[in-house]
PDB file of N, CA and C in Angstrom:
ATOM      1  N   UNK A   1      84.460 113.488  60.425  1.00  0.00           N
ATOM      2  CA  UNK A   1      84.827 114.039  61.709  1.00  0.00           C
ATOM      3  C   UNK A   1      83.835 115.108  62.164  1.00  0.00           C
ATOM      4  N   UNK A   2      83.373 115.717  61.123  1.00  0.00           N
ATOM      5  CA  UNK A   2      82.230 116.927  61.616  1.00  0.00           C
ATOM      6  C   UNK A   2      81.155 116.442  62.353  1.00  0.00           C
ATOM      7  N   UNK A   3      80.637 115.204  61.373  1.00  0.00           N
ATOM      8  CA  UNK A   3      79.240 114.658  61.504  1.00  0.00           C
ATOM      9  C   UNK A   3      79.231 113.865  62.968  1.00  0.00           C
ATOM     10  N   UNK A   4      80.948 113.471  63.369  1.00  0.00           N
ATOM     11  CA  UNK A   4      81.028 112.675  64.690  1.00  0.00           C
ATOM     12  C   UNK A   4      80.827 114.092  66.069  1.00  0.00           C
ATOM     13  N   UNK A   5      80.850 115.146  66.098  1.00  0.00           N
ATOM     14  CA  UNK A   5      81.061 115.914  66.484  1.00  0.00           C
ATOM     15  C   UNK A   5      79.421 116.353  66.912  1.00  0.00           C
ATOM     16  N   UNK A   6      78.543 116.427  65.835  1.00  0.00           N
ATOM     17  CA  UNK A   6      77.228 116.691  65.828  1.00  0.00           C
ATOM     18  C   UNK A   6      76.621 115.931  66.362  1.00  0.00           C
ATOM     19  N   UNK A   7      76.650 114.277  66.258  1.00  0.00           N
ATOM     20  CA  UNK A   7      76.326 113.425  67.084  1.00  0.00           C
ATOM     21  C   UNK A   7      76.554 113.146  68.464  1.00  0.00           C
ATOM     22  N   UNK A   8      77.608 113.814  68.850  1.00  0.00           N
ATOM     23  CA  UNK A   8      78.340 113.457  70.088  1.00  0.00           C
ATOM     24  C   UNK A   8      77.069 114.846  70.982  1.00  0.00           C
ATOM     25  N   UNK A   9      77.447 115.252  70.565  1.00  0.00           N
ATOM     26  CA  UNK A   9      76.918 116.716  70.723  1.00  0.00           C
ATOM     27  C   UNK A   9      75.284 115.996  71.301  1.00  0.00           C
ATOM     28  N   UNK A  10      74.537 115.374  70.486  1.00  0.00           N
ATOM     29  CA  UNK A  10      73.520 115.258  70.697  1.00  0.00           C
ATOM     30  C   UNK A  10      73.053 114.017  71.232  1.00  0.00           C
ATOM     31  N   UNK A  11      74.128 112.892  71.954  1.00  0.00           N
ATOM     32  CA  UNK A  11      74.221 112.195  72.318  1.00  0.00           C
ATOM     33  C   UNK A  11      73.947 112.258  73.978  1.00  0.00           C
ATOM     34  N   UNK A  12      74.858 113.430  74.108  1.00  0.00           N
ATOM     35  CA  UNK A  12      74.956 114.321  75.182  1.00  0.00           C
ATOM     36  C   UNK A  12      73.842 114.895  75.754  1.00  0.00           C
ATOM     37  N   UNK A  13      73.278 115.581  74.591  1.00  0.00           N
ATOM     38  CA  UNK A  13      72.124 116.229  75.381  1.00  0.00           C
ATOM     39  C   UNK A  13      70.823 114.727  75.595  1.00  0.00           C
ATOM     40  N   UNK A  14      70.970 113.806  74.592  1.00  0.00           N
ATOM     41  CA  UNK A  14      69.927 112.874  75.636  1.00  0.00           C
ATOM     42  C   UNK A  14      70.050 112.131  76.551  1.00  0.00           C
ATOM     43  N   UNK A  15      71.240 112.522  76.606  1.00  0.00           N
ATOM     44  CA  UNK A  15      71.747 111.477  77.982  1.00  0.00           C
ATOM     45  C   UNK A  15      71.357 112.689  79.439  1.00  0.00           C
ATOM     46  N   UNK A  16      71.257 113.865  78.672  1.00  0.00           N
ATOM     47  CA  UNK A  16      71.729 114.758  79.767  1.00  0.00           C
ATOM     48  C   UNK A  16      69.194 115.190  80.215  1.00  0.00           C
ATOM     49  N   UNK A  17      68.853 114.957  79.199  1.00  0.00           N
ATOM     50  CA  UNK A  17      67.337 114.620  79.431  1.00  0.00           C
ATOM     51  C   UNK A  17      67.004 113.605  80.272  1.00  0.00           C
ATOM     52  N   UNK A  18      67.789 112.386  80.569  1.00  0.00           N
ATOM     53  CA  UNK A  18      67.589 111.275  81.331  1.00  0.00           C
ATOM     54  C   UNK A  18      67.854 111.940  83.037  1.00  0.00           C
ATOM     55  N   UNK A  19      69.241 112.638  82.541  1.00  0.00           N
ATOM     56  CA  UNK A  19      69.242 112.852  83.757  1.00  0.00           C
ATOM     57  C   UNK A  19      68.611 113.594  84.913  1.00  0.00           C
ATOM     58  N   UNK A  20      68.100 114.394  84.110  1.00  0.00           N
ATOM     59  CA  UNK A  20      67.623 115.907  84.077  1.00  0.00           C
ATOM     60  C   UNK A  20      66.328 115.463  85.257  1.00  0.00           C
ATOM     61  N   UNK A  21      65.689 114.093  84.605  1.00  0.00           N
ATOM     62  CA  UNK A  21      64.287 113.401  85.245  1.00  0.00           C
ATOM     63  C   UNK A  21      64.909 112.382  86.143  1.00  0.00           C
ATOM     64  N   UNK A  22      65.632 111.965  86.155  1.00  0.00           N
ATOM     65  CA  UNK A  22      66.414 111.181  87.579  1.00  0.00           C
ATOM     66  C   UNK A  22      66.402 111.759  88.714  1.00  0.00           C
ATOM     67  N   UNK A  23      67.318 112.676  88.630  1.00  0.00           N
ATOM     68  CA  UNK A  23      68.085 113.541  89.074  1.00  0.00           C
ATOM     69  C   UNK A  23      66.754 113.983  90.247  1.00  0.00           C
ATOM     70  N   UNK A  24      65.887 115.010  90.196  1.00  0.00           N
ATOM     71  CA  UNK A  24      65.055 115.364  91.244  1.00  0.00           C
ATOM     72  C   UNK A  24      64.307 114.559  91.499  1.00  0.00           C
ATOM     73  N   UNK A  25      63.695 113.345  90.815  1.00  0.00           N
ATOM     74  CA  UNK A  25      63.191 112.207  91.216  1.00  0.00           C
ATOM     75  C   UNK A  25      63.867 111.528  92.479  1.00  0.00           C
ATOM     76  N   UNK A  26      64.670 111.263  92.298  1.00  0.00           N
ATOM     77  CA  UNK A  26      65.718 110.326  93.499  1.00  0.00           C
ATOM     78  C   UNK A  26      66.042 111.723  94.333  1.00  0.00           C
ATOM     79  N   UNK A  27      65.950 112.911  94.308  1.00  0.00           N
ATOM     80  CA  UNK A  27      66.220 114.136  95.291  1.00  0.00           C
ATOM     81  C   UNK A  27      65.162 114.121  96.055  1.00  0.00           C
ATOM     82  N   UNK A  28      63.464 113.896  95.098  1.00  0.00           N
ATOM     83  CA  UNK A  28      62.835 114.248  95.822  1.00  0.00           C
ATOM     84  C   UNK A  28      62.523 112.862  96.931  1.00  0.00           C
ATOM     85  N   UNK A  29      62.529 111.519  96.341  1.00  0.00           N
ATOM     86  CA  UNK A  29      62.713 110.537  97.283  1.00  0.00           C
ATOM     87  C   UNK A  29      63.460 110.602  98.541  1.00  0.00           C
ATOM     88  N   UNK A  30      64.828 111.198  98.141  1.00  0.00           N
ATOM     89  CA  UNK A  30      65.799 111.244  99.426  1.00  0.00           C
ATOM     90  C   UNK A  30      64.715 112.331 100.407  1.00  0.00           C
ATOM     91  N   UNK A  31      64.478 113.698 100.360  1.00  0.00           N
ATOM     92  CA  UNK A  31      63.893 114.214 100.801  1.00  0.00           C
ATOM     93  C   UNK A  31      62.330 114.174 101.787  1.00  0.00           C
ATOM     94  N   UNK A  32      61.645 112.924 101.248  1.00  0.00           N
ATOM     95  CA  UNK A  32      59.912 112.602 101.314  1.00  0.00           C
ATOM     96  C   UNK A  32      61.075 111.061 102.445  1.00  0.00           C
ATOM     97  N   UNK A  33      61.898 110.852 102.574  1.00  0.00           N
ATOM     98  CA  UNK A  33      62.113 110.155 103.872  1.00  0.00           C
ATOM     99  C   UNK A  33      63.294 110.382 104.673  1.00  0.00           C
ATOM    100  N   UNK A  34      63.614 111.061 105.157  1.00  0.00           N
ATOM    101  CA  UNK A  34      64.139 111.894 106.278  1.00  0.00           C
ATOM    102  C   UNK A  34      64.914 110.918 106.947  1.00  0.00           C
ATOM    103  N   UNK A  35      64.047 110.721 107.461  1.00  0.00           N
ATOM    104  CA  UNK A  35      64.251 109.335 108.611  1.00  0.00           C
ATOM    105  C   UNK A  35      65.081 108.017 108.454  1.00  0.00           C
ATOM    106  N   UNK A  36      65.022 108.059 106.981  1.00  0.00           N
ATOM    107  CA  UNK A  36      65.635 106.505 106.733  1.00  0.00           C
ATOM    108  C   UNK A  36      66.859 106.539 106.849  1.00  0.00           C
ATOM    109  N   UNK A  37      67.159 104.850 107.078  1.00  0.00           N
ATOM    110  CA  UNK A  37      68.865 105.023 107.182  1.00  0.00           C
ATOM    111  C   UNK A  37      69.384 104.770 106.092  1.00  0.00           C
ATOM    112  N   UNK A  38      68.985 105.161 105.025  1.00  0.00           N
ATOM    113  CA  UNK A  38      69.369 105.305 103.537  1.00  0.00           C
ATOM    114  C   UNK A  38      69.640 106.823 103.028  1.00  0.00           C
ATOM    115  N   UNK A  39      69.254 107.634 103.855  1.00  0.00           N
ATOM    116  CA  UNK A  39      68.781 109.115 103.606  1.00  0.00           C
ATOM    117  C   UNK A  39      69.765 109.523 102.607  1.00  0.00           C
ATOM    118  N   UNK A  40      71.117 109.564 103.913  1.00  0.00           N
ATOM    119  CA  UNK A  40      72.623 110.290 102.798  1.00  0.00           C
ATOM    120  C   UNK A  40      72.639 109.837 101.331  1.00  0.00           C
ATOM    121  N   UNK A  41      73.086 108.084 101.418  1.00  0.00           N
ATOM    122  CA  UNK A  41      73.132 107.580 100.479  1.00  0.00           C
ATOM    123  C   UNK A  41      72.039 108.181  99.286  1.00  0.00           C
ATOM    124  N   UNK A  42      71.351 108.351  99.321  1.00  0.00           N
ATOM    125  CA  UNK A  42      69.896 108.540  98.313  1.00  0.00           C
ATOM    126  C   UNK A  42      69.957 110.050  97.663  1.00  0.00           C
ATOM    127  N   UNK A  43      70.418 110.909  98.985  1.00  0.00           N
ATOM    128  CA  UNK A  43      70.452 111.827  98.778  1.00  0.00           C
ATOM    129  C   UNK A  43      71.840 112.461  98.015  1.00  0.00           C
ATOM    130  N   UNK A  44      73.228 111.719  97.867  1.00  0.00           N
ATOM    131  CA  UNK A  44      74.257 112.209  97.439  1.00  0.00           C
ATOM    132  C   UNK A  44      73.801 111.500  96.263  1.00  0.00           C
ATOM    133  N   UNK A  45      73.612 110.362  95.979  1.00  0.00           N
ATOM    134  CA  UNK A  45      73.643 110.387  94.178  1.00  0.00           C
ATOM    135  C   UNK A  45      72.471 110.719  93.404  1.00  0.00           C
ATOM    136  N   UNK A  46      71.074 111.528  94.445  1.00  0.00           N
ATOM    137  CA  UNK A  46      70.205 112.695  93.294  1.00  0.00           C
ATOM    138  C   UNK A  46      71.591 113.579  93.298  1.00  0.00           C
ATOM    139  N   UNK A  47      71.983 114.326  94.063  1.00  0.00           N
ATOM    140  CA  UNK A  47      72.921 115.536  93.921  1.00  0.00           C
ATOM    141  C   UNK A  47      73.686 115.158  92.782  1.00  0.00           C
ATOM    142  N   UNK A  48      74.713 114.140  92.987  1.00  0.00           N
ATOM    143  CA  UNK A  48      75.568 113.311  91.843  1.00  0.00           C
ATOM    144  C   UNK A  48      75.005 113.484  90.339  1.00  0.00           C
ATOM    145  N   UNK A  49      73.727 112.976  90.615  1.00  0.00           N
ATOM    146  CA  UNK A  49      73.028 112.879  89.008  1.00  0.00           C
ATOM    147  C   UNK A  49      72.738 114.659  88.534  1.00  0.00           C
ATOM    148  N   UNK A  50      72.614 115.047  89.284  1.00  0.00           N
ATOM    149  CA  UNK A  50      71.882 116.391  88.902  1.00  0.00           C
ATOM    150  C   UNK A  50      73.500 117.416  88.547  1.00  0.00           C
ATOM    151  N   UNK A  51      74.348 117.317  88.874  1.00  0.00           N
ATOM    152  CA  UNK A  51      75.144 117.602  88.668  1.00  0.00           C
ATOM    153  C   UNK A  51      75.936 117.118  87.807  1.00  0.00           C
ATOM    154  N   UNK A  52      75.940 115.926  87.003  1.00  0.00           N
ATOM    155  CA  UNK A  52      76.379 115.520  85.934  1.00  0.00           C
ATOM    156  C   UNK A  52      75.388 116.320  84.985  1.00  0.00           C
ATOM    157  N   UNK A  53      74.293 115.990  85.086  1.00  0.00           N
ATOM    158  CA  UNK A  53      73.202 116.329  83.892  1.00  0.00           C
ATOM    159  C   UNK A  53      73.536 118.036  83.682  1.00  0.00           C
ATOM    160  N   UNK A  54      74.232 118.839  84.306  1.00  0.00           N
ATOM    161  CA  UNK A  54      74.307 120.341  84.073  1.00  0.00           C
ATOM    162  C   UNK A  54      75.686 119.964  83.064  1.00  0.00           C
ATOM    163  N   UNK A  55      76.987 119.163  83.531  1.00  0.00           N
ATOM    164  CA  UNK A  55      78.069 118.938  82.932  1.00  0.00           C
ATOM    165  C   UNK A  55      77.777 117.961  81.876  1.00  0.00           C
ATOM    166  N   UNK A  56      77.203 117.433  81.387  1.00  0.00           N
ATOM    167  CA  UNK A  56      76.634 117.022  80.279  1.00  0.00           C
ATOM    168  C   UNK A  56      76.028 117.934  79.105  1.00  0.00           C
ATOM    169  N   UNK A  57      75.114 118.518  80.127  1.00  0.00           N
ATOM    170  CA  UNK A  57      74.828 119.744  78.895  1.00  0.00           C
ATOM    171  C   UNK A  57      75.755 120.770  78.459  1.00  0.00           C
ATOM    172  N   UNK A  58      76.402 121.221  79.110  1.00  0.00           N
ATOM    173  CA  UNK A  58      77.315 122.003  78.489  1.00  0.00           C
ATOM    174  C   UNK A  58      77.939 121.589  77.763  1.00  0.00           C
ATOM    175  N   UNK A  59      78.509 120.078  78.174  1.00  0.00           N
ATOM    176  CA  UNK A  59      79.634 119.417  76.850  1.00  0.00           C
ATOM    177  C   UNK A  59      78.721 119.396  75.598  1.00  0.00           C
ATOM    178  N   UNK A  60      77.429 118.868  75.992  1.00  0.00           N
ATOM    179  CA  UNK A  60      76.618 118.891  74.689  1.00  0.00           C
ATOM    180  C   UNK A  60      76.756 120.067  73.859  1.00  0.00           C
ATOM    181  N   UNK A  61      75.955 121.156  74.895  1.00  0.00           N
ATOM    182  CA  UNK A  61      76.065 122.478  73.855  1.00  0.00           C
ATOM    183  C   UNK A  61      77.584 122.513  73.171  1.00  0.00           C
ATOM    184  N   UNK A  62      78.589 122.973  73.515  1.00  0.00           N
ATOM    185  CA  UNK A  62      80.213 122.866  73.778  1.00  0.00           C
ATOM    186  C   UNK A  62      79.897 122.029  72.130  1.00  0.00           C
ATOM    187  N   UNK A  63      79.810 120.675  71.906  1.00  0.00           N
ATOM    188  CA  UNK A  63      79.975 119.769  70.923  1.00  0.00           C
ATOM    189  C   UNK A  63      79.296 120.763  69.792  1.00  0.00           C
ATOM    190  N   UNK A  64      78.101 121.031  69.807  1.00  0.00           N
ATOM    191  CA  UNK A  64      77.239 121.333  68.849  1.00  0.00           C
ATOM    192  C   UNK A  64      77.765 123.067  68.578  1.00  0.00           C
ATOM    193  N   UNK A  65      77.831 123.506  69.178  1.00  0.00           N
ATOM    194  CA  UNK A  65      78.679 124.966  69.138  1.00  0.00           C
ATOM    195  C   UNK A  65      80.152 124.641  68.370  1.00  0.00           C
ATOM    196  N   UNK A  66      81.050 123.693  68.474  1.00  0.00           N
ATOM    197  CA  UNK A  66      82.197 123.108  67.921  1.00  0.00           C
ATOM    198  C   UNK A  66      81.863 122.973  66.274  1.00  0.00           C
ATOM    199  N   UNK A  67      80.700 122.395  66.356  1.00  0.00           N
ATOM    200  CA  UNK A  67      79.826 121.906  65.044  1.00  0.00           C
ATOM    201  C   UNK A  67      80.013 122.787  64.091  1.00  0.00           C
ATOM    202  N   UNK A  68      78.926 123.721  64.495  1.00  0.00           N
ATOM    203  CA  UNK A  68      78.846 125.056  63.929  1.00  0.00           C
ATOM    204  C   UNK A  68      80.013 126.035  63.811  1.00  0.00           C
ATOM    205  N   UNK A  69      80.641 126.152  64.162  1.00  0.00           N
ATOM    206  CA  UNK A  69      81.458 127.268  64.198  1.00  0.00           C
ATOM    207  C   UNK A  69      82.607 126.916  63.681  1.00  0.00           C
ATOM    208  N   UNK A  70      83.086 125.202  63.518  1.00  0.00           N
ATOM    209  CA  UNK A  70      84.446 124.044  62.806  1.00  0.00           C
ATOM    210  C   UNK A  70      85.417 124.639  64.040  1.00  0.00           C
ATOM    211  N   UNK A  71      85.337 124.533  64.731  1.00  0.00           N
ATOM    212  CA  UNK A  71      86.637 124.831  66.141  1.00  0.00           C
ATOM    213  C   UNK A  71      86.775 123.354  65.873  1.00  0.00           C
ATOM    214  N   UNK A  72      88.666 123.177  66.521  1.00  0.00           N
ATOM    215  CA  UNK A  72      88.768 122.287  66.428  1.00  0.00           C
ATOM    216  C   UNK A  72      89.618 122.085  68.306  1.00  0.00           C
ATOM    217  N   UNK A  73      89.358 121.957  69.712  1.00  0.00           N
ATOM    218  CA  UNK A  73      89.365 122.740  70.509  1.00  0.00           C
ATOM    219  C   UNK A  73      89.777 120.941  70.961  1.00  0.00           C
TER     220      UNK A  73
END
């Protein structure tokens, strides 16, 4: 159960690295075309992604802090 805890933990944070490079990639796309009639769309799921990837990391840290410390929360 510990070792599932440590993993999760760090599962998290690479999921939360993926996002991390999505995330302003597709922001900065939405942004570099203004004009398109895709704009919103493009532009709410960089926001979407970039905002998971902050709530990701915390659960990550959160997991790995759990790790260390044996909380059982």
């Amino acid at each position: 159960m510990k070792k599932n805890k440590l993993s999760s933990g760090f599962k998290k944070l690479l999921i939360t690295v993926f996002l991390m490079f999505t995330g302003p990639v597709i922001l900065y796309q939405a942004f570099s075309n203004v004009g398109h009639q895709w704009y919103y769309i493009v532009l709410i799921l960089g926001l979407i992604l970039c905002i998971l990837s902050l709530i990701t990391f915390f659960s990550g840290i959160k997991s790995i802090i759990n790790y260390i410390f044996d909380k059982d929360l």
